[in-house]
Protein backbone atom coordinates (compact mmCIF):
# COMPACT_ATOMS: atom_id res chain seq x y z
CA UNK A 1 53.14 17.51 -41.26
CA UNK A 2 53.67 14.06 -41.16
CA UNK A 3 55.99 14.21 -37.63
CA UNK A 4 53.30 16.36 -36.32
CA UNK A 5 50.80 13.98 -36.79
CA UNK A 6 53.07 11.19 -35.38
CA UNK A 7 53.76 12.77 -32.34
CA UNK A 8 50.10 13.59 -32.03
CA UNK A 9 49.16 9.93 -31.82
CA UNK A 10 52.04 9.67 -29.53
CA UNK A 11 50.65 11.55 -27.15
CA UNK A 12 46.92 10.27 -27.15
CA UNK A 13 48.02 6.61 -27.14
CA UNK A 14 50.38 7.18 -23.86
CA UNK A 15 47.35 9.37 -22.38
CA UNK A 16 45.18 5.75 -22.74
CA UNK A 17 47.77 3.90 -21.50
CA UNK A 18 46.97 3.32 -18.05
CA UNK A 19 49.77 3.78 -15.31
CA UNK A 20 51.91 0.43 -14.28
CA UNK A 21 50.39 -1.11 -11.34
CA UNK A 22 52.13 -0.24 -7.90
CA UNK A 23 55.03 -2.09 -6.65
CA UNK A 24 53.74 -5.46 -4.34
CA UNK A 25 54.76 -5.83 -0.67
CA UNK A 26 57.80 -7.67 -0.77
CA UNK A 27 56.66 -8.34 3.15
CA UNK A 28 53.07 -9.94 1.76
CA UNK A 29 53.83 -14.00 2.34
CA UNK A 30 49.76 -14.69 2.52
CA UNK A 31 47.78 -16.68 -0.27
CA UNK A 32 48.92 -15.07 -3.53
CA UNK A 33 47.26 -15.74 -7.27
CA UNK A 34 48.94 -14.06 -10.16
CA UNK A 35 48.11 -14.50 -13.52
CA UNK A 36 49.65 -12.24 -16.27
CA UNK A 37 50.06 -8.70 -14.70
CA UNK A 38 47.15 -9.32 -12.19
CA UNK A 39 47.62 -10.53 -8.78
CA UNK A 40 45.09 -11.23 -6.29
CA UNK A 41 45.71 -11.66 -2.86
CA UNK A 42 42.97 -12.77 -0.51
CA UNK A 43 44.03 -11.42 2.67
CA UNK A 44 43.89 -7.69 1.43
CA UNK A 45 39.78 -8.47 0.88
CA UNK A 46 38.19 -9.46 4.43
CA UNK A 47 36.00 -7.09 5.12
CA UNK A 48 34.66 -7.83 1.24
CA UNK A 49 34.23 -11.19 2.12
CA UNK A 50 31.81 -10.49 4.66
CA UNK A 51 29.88 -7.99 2.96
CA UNK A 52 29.44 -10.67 -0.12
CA UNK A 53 28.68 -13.36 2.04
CA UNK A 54 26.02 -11.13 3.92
CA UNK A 55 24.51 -10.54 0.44
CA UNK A 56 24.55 -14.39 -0.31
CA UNK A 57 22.95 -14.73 2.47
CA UNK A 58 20.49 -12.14 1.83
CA UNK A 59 19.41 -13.30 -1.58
CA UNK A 60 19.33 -17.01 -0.73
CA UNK A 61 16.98 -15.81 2.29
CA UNK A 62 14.55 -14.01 -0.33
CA UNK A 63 14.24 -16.57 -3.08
CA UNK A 64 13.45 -19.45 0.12
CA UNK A 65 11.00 -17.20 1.63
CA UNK A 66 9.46 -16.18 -1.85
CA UNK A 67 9.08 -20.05 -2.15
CA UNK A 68 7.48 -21.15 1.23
CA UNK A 69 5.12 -17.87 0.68
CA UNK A 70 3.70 -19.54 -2.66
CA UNK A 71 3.57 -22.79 -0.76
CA UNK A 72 1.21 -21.25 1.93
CA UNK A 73 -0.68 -19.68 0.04
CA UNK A 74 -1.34 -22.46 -2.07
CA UNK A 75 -1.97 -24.74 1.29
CA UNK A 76 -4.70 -22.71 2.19
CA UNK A 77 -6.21 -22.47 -1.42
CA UNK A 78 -6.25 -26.12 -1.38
CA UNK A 79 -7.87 -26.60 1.99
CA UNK A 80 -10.62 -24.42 0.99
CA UNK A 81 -11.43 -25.99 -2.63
CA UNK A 82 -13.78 -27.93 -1.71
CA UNK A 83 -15.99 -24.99 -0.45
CA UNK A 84 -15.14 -22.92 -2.65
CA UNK A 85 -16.38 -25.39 -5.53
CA UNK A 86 -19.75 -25.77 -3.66
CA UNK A 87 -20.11 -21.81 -3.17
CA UNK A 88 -18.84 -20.32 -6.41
CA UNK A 89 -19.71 -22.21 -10.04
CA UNK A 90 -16.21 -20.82 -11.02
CA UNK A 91 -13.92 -20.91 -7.76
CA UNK A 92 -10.74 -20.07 -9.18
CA UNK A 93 -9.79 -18.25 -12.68
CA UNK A 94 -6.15 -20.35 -12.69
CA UNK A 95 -3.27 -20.44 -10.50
CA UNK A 96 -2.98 -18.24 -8.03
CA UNK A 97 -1.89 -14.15 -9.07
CA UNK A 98 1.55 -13.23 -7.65
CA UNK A 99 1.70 -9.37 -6.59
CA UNK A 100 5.35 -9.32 -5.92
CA UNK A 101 6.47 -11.96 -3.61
CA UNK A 102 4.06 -11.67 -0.21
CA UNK A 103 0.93 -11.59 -1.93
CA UNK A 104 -1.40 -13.81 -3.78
CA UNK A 105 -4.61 -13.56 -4.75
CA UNK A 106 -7.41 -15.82 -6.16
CA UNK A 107 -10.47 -14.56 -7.61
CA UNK A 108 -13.94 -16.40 -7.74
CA UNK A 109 -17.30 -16.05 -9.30
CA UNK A 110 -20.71 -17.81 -9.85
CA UNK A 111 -22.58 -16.99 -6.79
CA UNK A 112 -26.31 -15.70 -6.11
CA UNK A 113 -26.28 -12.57 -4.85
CA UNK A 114 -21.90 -11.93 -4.48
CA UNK A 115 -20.63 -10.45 -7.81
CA UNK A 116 -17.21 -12.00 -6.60
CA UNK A 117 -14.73 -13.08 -3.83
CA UNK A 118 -11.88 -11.81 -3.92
CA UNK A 119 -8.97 -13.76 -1.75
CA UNK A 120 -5.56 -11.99 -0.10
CA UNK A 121 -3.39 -13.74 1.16
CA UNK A 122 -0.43 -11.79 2.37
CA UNK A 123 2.80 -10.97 5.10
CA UNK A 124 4.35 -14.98 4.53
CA UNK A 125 7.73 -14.88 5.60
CA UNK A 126 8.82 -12.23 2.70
CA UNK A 127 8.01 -10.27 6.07
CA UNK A 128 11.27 -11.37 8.04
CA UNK A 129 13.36 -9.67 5.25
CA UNK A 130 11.05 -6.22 5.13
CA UNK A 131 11.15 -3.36 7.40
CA UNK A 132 7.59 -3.41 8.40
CA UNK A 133 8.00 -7.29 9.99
CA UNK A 134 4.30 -9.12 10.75
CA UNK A 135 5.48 -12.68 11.79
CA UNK A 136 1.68 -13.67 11.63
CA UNK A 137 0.69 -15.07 8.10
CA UNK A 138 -2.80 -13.19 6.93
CA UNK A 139 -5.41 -13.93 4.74
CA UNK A 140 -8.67 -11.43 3.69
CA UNK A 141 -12.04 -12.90 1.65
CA UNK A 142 -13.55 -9.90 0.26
CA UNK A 143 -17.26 -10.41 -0.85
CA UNK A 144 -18.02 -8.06 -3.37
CA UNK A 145 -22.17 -8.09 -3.07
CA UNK A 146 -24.39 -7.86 -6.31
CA UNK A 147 -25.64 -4.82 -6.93
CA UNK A 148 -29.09 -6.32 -6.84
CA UNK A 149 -28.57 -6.45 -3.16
CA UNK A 150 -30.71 -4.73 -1.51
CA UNK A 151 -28.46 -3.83 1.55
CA UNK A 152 -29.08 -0.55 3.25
CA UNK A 153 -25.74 1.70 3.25
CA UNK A 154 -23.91 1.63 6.17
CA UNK A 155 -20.47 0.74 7.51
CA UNK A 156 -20.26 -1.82 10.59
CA UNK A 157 -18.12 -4.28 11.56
CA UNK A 158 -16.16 -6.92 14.26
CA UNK A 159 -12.24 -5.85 15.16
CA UNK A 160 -9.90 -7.46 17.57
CA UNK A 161 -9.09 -4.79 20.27
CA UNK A 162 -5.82 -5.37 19.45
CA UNK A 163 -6.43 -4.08 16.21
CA UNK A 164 -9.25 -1.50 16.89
CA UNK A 165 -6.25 1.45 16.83
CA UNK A 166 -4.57 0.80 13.54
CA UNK A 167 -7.27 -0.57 11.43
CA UNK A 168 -8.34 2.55 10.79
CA UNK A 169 -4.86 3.84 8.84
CA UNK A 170 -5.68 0.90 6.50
CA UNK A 171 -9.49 1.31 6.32
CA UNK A 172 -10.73 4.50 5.41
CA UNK A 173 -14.14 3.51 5.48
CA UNK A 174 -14.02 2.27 9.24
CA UNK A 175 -13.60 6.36 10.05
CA UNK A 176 -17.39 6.74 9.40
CA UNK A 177 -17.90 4.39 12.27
CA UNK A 178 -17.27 4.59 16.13
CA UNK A 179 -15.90 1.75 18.32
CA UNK A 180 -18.32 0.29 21.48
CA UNK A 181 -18.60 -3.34 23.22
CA UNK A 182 -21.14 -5.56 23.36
CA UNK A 183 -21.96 -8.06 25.89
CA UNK A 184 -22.61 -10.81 22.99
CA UNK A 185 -19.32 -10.42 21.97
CA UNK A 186 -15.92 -11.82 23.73
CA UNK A 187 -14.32 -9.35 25.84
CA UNK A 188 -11.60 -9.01 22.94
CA UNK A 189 -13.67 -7.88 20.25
CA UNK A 190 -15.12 -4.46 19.67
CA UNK A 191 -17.58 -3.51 17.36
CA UNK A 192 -17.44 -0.35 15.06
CA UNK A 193 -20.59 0.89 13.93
CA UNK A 194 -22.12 4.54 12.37
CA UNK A 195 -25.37 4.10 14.85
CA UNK A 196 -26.60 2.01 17.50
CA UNK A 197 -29.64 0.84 15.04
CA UNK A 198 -27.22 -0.63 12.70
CA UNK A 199 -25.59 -2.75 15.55
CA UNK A 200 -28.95 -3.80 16.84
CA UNK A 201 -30.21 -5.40 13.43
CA UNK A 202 -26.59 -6.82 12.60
CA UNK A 203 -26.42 -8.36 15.45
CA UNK A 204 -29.81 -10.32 14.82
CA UNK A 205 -28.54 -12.30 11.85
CA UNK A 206 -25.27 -12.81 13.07
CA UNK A 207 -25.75 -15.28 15.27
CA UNK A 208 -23.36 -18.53 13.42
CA UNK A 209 -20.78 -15.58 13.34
CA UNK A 210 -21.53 -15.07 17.48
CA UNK A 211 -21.62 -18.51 17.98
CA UNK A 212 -17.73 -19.00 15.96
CA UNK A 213 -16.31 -16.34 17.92
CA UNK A 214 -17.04 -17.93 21.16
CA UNK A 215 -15.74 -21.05 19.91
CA UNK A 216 -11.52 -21.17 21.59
CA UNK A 217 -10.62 -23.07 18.24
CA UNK A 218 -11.57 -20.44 16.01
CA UNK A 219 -11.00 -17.01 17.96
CA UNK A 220 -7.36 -16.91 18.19
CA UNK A 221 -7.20 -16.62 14.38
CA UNK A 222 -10.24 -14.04 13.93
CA UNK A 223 -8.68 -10.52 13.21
CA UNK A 224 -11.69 -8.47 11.80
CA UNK A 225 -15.26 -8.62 9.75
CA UNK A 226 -17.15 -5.69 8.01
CA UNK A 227 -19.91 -5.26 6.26
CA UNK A 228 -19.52 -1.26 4.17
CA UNK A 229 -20.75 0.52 1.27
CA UNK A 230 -17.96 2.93 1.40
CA UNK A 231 -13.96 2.21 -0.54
CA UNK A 232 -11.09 0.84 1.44
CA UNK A 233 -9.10 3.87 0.46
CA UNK A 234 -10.51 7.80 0.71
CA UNK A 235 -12.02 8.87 -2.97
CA UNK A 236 -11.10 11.99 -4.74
CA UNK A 237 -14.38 12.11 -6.34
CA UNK A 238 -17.61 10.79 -5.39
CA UNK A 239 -17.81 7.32 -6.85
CA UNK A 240 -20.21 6.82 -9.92
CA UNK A 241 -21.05 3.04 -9.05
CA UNK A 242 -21.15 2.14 -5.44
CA UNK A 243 -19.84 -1.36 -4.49
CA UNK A 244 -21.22 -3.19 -1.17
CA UNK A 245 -18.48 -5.58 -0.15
CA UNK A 246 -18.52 -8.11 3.25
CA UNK A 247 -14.65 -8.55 4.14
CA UNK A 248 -13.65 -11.22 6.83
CA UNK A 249 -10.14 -10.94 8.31
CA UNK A 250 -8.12 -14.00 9.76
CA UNK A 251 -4.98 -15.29 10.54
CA UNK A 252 -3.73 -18.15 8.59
CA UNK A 253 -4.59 -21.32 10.95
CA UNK A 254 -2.76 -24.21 10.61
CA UNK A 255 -4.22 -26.93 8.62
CA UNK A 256 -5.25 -29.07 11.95
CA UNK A 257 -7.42 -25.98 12.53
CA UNK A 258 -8.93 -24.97 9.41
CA UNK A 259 -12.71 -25.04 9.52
CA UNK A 260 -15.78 -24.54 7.37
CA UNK A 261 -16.93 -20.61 7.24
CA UNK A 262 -20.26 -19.96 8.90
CA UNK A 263 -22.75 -18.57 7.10
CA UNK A 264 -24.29 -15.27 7.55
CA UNK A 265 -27.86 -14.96 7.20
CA UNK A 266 -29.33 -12.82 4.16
CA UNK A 267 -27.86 -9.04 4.58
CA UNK A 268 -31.00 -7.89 3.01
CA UNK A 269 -33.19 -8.97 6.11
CA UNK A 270 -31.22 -5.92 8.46
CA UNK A 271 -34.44 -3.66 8.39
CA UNK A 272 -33.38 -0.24 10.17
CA UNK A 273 -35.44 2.50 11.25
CA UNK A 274 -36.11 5.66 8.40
CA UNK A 275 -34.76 7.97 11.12
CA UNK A 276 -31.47 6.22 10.81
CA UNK A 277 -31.36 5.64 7.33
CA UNK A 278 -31.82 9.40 7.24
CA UNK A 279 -28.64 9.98 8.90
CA UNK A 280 -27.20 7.50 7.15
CA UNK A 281 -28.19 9.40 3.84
CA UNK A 282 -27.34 12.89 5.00
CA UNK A 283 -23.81 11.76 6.35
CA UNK A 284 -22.80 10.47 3.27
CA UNK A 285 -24.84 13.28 1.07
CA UNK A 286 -21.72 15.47 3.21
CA UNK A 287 -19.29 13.56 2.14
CA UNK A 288 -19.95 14.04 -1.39
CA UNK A 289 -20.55 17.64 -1.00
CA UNK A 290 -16.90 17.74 0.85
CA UNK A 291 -15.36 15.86 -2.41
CA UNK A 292 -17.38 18.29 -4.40
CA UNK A 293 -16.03 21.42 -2.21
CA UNK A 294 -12.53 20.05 -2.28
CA UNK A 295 -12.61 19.41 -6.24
CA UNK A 296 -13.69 23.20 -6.68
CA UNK A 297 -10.87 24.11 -4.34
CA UNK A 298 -8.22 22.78 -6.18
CA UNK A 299 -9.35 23.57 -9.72
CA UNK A 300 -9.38 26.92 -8.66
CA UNK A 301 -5.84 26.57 -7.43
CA UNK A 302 -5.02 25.09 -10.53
CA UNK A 303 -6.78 27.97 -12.76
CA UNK A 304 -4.60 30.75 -10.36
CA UNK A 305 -1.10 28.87 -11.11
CA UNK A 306 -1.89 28.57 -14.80
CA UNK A 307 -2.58 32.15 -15.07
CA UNK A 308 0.47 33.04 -12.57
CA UNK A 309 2.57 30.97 -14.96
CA UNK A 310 1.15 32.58 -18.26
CA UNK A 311 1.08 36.52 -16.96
CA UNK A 312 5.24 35.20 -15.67
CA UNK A 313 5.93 33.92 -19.03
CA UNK A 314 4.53 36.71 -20.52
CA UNK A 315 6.94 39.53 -19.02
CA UNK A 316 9.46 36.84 -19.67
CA UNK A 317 9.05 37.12 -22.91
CA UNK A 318 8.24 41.30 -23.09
CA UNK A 319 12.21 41.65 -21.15
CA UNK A 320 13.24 38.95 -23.67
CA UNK A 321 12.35 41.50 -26.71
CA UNK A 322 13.78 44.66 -25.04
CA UNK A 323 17.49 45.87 -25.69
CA UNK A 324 20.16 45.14 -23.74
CA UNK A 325 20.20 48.46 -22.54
CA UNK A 326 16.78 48.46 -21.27
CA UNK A 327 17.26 44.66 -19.87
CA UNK A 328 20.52 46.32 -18.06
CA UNK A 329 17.92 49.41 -16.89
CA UNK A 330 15.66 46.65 -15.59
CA UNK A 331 18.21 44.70 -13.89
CA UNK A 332 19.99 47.93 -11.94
CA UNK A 333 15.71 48.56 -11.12
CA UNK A 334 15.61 45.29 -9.55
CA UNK A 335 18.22 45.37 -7.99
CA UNK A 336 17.94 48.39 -6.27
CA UNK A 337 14.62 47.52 -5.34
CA UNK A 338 16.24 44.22 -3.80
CA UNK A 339 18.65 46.14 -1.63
CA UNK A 340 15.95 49.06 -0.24
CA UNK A 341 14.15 45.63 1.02
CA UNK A 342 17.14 44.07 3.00
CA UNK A 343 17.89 47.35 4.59
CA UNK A 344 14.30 47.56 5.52
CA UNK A 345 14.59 44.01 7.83
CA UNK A 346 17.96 44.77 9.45
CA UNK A 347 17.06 45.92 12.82
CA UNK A 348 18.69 48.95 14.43
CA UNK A 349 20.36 48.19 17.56
């Protein structure tokens, strides 16, 4: 018993052992480090050496760019403190909020008639290292209004022509609105708008915001501005509180060419004609029928699956209970049934 056992250790320990390592090239006469039963030699590794160098490289690149991103960010925080402190009673809630390492976001509050402000800035140079690449450095103020506002709902706004295309992937709530130029505007800059009427008594109070996108210092660095009742991103469900926000779009300017904001006259002043506010109503009034139509849809869909599953796990169940020779009955069924449909679909030649 005892030999038994013996040998049966035997075997296990030499079936852990690992195997000798292979003989070295007498022929190697490169760089050579040996230590114990280990031997390194470099020149057997280039290709390695590259590919860990390249990811060296790679993370040294990240963690600099993360860096200069935070230091951009906080440039053009700090350029814009001073407004920000005369505009909001609470500018800033802290340091600036890292999402990941491209965007940062400041938040401020304590202003008549703007619930909040909400600050992106975004794309720094974590964009030379990501597959979508946007060597332009972006920043968005998004005005949430109060919802004492008394704004009539629309959506309208100012795009860049370069921009006029793709804006719409990112901004749902620009597809309520169609694109047309203006002769107040520079030739580069479309407007978007759900009706005429809406443009008309925009345009009336915009006229600092006419007057700054005529001005060559300021223009280059203008990418959009919207005024909308409707969510960035399309809703499942028809939203219980409605939100009114005012959203400017720039390029980060260097600081030589950072200048004030102008000021937008009083939203509440655009007076628009009960014909259009009618349309306004019923388009939206769609909408939310559409979400409503589409929610039935699917919880129907979901009610048919549920029931497919239940009535499938039922017979699952039923065959599970049968005897094997009625499961074997049921099988040979099947199968026959299986075979009468492949013969049906070969075609005759």
């Amino acid at each position: 018993m005892a030999s038994m056992a013996s040998e049966l250790l035997k075997n296990l320990a030499q079936a852990l052992t690992p195997p000798p390592p292979p003989p070295l090239d007498d022929e190697y006469d490169g760089l050579e480090y040996s230590w114990k039963y280990f031997v390194f030699r470099p020149a057997y590794f280039k290709n390695e050496v590259f590919f860990l160098a390249a990811v060296i490289f790679y993370i040294a690149f990240f963690w600099v760019g993360s860096k200069i991103n935070l230091s951009k960010a906080k440039t053009w925080l700090n350029a814009h403190m001073d407004i920000l402190e005369k505009q909001f009673s609470r500018p800033t809630a802290g340091d600036l909020t890292a999402d990941g390492y491209s965007d940062f976001f400041n938040f401020s509050t304590g202003r008549r008639n703007v619930a909040s402000l909400h600050t992106l800035a975004y794309q720094i140079v974590y964009g030379l290292v990501d597959l979508l690449y946007s060597p332009k450095d972006n920043v968005t103020l998004d005005f949430k209004l109060h919802p004492t506002v008394a704004v009539p709902d629309f959506v309208w706004g100012l795009v860049v022509k370069d921009e006029a295309k793709s804006i719409k992937n990112d901004r749902w709530d620009l597809t309520f609105t169609k694109t047309s130029e203006s002769a107040q505007l520079p030739p580069n800059i479309v407007i978007m708008s759900e009706y005429a009427d809406v443009t008309e008594n925009v345009l009336k109070i915009a006229g600092p915001v006419l007057e700054a996108l005529k001005n060559p210092k300021i223009q280059p660095y203008f990418r959009s501005l919207s005024i909308t009742d409707q969510p960035r991103v399309r809703p499942s469900v028809t939203p219980s509180n409605k939100e009114k926000h005012v959203t400017l779009s720039l390029v980060v300017p260097p600081p030589s060419r950072i200048a004030a904001p102008r000021r937008l006259s009083p939203l509440c002043s655009v007076n628009l004609r009960p014909e259009t506010k009618s349309k306004l109503k019923k388009t939206r009034e769609d909408f939310a029928k559409t979400l409503k139509d589409e929610a039935e849809r699917d919880a129907r869909e979901e009610a048919a699956e549920a029931k497919l599953a239940a009535k499938r796990r039922a017979e699952e169940e039923r065959i599970a209970n049968l005897s094997a020779a009625e499961q074997q009955k049921l099988l040979d069924r099947d199968r026959k049934r299986n075979l009468r449909k492949t013969q049906g679909k070969v075609v005759r030649k």
